[in-house]
C-alpha atoms as a PDB file:
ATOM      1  CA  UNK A   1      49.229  72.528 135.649  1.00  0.00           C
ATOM      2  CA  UNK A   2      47.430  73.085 132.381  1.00  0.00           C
ATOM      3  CA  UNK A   3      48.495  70.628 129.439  1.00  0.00           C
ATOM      4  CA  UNK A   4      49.774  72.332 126.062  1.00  0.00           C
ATOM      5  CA  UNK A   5      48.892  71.664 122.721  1.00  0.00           C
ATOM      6  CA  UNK A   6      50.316  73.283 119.791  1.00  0.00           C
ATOM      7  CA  UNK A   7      48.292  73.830 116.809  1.00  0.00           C
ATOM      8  CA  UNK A   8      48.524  75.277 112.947  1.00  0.00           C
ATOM      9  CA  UNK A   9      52.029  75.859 112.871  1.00  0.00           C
ATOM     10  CA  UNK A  10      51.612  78.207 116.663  1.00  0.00           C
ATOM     11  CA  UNK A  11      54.713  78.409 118.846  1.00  0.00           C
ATOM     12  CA  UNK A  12      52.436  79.201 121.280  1.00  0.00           C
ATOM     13  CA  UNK A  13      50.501  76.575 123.578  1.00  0.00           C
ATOM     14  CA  UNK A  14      47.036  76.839 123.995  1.00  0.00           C
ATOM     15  CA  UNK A  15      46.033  76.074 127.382  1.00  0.00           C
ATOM     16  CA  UNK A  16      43.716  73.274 128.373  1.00  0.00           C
ATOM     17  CA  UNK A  17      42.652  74.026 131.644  1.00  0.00           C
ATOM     18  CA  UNK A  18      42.036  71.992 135.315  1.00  0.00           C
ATOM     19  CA  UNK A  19      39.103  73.528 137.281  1.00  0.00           C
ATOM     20  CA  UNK A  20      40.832  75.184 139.953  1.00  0.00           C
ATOM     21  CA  UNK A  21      42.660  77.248 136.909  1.00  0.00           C
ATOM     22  CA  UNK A  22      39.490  77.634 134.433  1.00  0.00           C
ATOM     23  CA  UNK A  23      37.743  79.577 138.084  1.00  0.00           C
ATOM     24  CA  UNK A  24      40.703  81.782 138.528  1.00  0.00           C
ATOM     25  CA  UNK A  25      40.298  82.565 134.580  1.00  0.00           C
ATOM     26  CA  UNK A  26      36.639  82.946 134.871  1.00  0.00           C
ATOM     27  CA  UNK A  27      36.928  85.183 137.734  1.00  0.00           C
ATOM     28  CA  UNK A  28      38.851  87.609 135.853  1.00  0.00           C
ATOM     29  CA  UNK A  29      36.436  87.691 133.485  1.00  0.00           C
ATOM     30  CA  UNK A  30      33.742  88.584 135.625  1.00  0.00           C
ATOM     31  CA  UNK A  31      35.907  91.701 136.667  1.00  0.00           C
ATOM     32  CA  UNK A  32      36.618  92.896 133.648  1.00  0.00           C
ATOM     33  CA  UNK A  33      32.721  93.017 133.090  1.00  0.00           C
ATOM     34  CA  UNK A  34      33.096  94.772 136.060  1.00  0.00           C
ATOM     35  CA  UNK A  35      35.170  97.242 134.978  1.00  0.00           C
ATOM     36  CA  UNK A  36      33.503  97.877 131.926  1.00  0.00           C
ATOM     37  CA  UNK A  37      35.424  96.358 129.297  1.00  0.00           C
ATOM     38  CA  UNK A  38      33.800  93.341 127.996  1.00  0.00           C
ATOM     39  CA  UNK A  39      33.240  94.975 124.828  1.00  0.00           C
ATOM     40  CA  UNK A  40      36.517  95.254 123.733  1.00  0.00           C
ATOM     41  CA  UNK A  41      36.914  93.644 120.487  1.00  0.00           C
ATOM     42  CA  UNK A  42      40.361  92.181 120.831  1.00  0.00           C
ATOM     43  CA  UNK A  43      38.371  89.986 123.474  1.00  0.00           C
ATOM     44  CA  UNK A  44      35.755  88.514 121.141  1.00  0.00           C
ATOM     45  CA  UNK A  45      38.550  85.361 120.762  1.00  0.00           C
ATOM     46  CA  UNK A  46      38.073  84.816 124.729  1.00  0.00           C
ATOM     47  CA  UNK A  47      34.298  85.000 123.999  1.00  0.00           C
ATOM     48  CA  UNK A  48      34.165  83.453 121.230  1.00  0.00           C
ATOM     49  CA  UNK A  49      35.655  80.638 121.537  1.00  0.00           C
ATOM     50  CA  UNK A  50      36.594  79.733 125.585  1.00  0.00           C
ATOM     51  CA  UNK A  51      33.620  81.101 126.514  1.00  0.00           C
ATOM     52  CA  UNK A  52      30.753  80.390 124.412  1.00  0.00           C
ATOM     53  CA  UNK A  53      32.381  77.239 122.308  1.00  0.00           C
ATOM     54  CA  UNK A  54      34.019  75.436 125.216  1.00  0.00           C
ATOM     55  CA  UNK A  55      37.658  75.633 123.637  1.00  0.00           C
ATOM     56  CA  UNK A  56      41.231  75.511 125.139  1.00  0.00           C
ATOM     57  CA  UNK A  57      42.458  78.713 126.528  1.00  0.00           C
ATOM     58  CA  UNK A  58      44.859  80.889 123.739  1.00  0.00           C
ATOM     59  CA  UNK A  59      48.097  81.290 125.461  1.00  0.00           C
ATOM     60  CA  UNK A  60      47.232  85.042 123.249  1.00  0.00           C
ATOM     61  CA  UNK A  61      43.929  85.627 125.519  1.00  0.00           C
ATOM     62  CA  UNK A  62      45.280  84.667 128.629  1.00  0.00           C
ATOM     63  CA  UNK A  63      47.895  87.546 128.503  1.00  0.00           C
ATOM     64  CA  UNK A  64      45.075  89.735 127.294  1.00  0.00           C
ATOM     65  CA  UNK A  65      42.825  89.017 130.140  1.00  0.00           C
ATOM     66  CA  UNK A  66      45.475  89.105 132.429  1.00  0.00           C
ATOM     67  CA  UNK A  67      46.661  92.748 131.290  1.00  0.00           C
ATOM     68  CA  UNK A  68      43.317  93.788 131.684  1.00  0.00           C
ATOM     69  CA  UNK A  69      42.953  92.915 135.018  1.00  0.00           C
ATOM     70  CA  UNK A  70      46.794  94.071 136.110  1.00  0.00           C
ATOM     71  CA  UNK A  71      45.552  97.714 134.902  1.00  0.00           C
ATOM     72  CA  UNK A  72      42.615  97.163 136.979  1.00  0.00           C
ATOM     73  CA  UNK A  73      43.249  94.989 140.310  1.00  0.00           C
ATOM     74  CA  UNK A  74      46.568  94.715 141.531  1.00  0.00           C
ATOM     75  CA  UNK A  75      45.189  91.961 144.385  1.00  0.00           C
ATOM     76  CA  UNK A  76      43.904  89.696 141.519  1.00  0.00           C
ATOM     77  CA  UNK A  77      44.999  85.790 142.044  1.00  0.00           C
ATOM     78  CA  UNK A  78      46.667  85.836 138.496  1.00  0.00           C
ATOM     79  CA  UNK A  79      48.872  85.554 137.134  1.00  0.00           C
ATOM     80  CA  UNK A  80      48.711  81.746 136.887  1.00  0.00           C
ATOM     81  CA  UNK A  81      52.100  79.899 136.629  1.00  0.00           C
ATOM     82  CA  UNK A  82      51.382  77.741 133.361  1.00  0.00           C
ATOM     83  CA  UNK A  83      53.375  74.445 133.119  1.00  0.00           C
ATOM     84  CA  UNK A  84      53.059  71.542 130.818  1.00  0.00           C
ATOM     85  CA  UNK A  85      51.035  69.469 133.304  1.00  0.00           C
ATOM     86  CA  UNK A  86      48.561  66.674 133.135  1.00  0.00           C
ATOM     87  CA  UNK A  87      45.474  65.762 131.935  1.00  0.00           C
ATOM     88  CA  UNK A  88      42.299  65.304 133.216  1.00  0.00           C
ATOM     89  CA  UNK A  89      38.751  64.321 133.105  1.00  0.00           C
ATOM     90  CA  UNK A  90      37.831  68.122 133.340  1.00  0.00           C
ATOM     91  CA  UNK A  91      40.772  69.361 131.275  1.00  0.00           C
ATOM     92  CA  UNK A  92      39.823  66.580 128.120  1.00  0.00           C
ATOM     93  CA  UNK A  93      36.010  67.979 128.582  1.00  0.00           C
ATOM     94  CA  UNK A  94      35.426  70.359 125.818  1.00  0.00           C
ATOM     95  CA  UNK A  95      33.145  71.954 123.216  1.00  0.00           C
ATOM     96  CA  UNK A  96      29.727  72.210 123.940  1.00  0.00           C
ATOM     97  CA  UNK A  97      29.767  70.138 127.366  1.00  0.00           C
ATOM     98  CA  UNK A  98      33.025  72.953 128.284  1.00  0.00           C
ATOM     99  CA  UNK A  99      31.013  75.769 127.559  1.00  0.00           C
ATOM    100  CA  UNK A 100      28.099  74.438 129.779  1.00  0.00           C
ATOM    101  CA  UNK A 101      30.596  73.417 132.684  1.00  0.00           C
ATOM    102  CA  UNK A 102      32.663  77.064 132.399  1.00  0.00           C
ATOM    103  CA  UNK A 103      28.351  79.052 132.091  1.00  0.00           C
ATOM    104  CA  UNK A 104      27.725  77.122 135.302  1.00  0.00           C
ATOM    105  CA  UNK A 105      31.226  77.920 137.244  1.00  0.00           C
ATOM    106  CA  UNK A 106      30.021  81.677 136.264  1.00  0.00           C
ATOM    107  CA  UNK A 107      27.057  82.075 137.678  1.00  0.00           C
ATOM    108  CA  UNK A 108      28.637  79.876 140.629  1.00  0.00           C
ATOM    109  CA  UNK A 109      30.662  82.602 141.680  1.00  0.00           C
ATOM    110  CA  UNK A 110      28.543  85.477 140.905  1.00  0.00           C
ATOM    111  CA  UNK A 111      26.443  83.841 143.258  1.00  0.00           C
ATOM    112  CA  UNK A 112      28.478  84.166 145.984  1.00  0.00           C
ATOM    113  CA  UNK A 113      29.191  87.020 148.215  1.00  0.00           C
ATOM    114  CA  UNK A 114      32.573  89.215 148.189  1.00  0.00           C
ATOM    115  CA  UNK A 115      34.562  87.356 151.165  1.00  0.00           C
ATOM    116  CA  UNK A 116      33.291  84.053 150.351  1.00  0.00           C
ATOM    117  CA  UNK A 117      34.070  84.352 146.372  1.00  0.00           C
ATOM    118  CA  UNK A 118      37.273  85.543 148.063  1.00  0.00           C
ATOM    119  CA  UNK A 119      38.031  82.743 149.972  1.00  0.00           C
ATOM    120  CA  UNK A 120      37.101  80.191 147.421  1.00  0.00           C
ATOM    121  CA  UNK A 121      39.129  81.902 145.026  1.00  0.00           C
ATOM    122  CA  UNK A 122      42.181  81.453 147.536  1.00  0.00           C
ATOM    123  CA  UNK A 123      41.430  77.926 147.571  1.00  0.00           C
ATOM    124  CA  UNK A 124      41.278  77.713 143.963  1.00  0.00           C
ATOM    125  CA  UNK A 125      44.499  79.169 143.523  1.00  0.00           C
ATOM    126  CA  UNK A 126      46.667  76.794 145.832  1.00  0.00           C
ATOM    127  CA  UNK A 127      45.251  74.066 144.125  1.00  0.00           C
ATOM    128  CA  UNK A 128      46.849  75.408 140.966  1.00  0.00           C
ATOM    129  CA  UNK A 129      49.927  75.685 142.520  1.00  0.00           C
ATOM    130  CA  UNK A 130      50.102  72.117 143.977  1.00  0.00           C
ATOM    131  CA  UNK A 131      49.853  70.979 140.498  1.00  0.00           C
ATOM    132  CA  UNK A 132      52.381  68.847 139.228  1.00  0.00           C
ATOM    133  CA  UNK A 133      54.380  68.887 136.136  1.00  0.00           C
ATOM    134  CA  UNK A 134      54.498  66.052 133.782  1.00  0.00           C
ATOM    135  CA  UNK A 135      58.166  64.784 133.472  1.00  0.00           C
ATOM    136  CA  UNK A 136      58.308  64.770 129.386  1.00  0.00           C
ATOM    137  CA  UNK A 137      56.823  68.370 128.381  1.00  0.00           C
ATOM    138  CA  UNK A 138      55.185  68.498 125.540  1.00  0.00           C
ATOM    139  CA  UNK A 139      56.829  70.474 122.929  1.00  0.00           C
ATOM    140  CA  UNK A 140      55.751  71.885 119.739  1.00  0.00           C
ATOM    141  CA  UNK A 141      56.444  70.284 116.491  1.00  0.00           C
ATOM    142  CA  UNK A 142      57.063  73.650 114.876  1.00  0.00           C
ATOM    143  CA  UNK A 143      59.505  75.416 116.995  1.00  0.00           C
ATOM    144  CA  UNK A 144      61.536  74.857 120.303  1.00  0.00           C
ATOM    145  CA  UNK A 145      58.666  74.667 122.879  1.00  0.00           C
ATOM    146  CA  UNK A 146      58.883  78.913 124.325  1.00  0.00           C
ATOM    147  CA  UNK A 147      58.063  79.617 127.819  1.00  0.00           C
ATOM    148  CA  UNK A 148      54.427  81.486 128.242  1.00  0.00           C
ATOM    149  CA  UNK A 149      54.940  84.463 129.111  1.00  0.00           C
ATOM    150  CA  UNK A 150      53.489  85.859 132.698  1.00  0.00           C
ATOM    151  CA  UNK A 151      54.473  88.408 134.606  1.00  0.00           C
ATOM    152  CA  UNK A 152      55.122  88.521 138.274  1.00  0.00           C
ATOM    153  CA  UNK A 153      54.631  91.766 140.269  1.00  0.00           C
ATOM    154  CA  UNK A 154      56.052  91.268 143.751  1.00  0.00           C
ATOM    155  CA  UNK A 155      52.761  91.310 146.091  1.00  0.00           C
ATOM    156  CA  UNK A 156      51.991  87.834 143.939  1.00  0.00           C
ATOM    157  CA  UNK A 157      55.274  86.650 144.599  1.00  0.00           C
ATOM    158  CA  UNK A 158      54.486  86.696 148.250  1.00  0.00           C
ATOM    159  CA  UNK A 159      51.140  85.978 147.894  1.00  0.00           C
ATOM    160  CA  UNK A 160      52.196  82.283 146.177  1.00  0.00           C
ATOM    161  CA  UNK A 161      54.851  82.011 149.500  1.00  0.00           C
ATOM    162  CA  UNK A 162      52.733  82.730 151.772  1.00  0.00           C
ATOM    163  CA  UNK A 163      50.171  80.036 150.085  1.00  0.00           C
ATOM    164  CA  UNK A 164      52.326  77.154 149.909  1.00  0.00           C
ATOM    165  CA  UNK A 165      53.943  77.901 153.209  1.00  0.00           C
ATOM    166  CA  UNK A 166      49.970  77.781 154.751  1.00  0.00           C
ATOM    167  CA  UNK A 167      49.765  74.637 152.999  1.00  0.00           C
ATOM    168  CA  UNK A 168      52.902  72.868 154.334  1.00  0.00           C
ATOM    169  CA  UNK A 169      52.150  74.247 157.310  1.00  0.00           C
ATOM    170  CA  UNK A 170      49.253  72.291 157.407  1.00  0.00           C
ATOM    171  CA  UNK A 171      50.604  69.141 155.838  1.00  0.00           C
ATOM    172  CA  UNK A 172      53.290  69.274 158.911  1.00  0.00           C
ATOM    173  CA  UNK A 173      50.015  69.429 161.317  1.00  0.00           C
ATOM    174  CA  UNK A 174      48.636  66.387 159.395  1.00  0.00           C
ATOM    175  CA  UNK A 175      51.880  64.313 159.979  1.00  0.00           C
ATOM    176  CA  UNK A 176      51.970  61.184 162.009  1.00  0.00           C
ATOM    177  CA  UNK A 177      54.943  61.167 164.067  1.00  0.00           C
ATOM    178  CA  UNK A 178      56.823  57.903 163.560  1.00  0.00           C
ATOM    179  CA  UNK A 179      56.634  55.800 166.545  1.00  0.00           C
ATOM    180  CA  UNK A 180      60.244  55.158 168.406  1.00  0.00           C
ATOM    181  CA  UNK A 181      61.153  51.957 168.413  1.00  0.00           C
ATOM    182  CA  UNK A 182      61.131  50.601 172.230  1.00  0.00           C
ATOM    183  CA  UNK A 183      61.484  47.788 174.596  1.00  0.00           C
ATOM    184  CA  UNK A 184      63.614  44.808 172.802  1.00  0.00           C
ATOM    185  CA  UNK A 185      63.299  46.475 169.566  1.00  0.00           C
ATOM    186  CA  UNK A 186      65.676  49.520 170.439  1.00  0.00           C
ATOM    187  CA  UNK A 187      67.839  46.485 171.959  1.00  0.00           C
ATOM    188  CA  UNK A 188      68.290  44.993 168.662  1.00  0.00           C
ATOM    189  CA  UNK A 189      69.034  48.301 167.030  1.00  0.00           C
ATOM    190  CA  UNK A 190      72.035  49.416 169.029  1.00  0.00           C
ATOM    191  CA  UNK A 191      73.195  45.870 168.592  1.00  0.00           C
ATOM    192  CA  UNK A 192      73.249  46.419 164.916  1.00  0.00           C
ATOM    193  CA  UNK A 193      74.764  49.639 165.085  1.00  0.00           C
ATOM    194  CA  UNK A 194      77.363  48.885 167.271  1.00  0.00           C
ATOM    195  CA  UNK A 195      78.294  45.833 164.684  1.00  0.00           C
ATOM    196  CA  UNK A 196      78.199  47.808 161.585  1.00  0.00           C
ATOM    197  CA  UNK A 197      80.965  50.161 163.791  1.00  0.00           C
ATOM    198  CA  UNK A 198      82.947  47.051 165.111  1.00  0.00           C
ATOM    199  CA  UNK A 199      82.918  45.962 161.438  1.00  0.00           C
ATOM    200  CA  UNK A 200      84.015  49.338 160.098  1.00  0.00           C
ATOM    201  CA  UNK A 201      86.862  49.346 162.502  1.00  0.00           C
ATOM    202  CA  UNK A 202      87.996  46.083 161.228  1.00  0.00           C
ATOM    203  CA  UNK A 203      88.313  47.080 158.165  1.00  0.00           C
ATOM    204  CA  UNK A 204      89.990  50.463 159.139  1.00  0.00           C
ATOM    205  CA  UNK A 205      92.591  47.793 160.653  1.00  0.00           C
ATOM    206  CA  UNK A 206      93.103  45.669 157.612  1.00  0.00           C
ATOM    207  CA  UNK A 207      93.749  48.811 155.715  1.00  0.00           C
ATOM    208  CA  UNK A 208      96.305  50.028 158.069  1.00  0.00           C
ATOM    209  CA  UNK A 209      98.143  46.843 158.436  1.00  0.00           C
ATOM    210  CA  UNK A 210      98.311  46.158 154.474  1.00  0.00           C
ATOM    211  CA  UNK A 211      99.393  49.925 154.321  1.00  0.00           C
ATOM    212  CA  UNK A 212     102.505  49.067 156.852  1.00  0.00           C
ATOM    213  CA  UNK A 213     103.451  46.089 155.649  1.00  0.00           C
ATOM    214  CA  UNK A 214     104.188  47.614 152.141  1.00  0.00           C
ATOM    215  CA  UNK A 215     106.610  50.390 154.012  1.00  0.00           C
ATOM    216  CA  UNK A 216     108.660  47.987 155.266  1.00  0.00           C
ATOM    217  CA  UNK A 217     109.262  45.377 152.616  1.00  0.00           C
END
């Protein structure tokens, strides 16, 4: 998921953002536009600075944008999951060359039409969720690292379910079955597994006989 970093004496992390996750946040956007409500001046940070300066994502505006679009969309994709995850190329991209990559994602998807914007969105998401966590999180030198807050409502609950159980489902149809071992192969296996019994019977024996021996001393 999206790597923290912790800056000016902020408990909060500020979000640097894969692809997959800067789309889903850029697509909220766009429907707040929608809806009429770009103007709002406690969003000029989101403007300001993720959009037209290319910086990391406020952990501050994400739960603005994302309250926004709750009041608005119940079916939205967010809430996004946010856990100290790895870097990469995209995610270390920033500044100008950020702002260019995030003006170009935006006019991507308004380019597209409702269903297929839909379906790429969908697509978007369960990459998101397949990302993994790093194994030391990165915590903040000022406080004990919080948990972002993000709220769950139950349709996106089964919404992420019934994602990850589409994509197991098709990792299971991707599987190679493991071929059986045959011919003198399967001979050779039975022959150890009948030893490693023999053997455990053995010892079974030794036990027993050590265990009678010291009854009747």
């Amino acid at each position: 998921m999206a790597k923290y970093h912790y800056f000016f004496n902020n408990t909060r992390p500020t979000y640097a953002l894969h692809e997959c996750e800067d789309y889903l946040v850029l697509d909220a956007w766009l429907q707040i536009k929608r809806y009429g409500l770009s103007n709002d001046p406690k969003l000029s940070n989101f403007k300001d600075k993720y959009l037209a300066s290319g910086k990391m994502l406020a952990d501050s505006d994400y739960n603005l944008i994302f309250s926004r679009v709750e009041n608005n969309n119940k079916e939205h994709l967010l809430p996004l999951e946010f856990i100290d995850g790895h870097s990469s190329t995209y995610s270390m991209t920033k500044d100008e060359a950020k702002a260019t990559l995030r003006k170009s994602m935006l006019e991507n998807l308004s380019s597209m039409t409702p269903d297929r914007r839909h379906a790429f969105l969908v697509q978007q998401r369960l990459k998101a969720d397949m990302l993994e966590p790093q194994e030391t999180p990165t915590t903040s030198p000022f406080a004990e690292p919080p948990q972002p807050t993000s709220k769950f409502t139950s349709e996106e609950i089964k919404r992420r379910n019934l994602a990850l159980q589409a994509a197991q489902a098709q990792k299971d149809e991707e599987k190679e079955i493991a071929p059986q071992p045959v011919g003198d192969q399967a001979l050779h296996d039975k022959i150890d597994s009948l030893q490693s019994e023999v053997s455990t019977l053995r010892n079974l024996v030794v036990d027993l006989t050590t265990r009678i021996n010291s009854i009747f001393k």
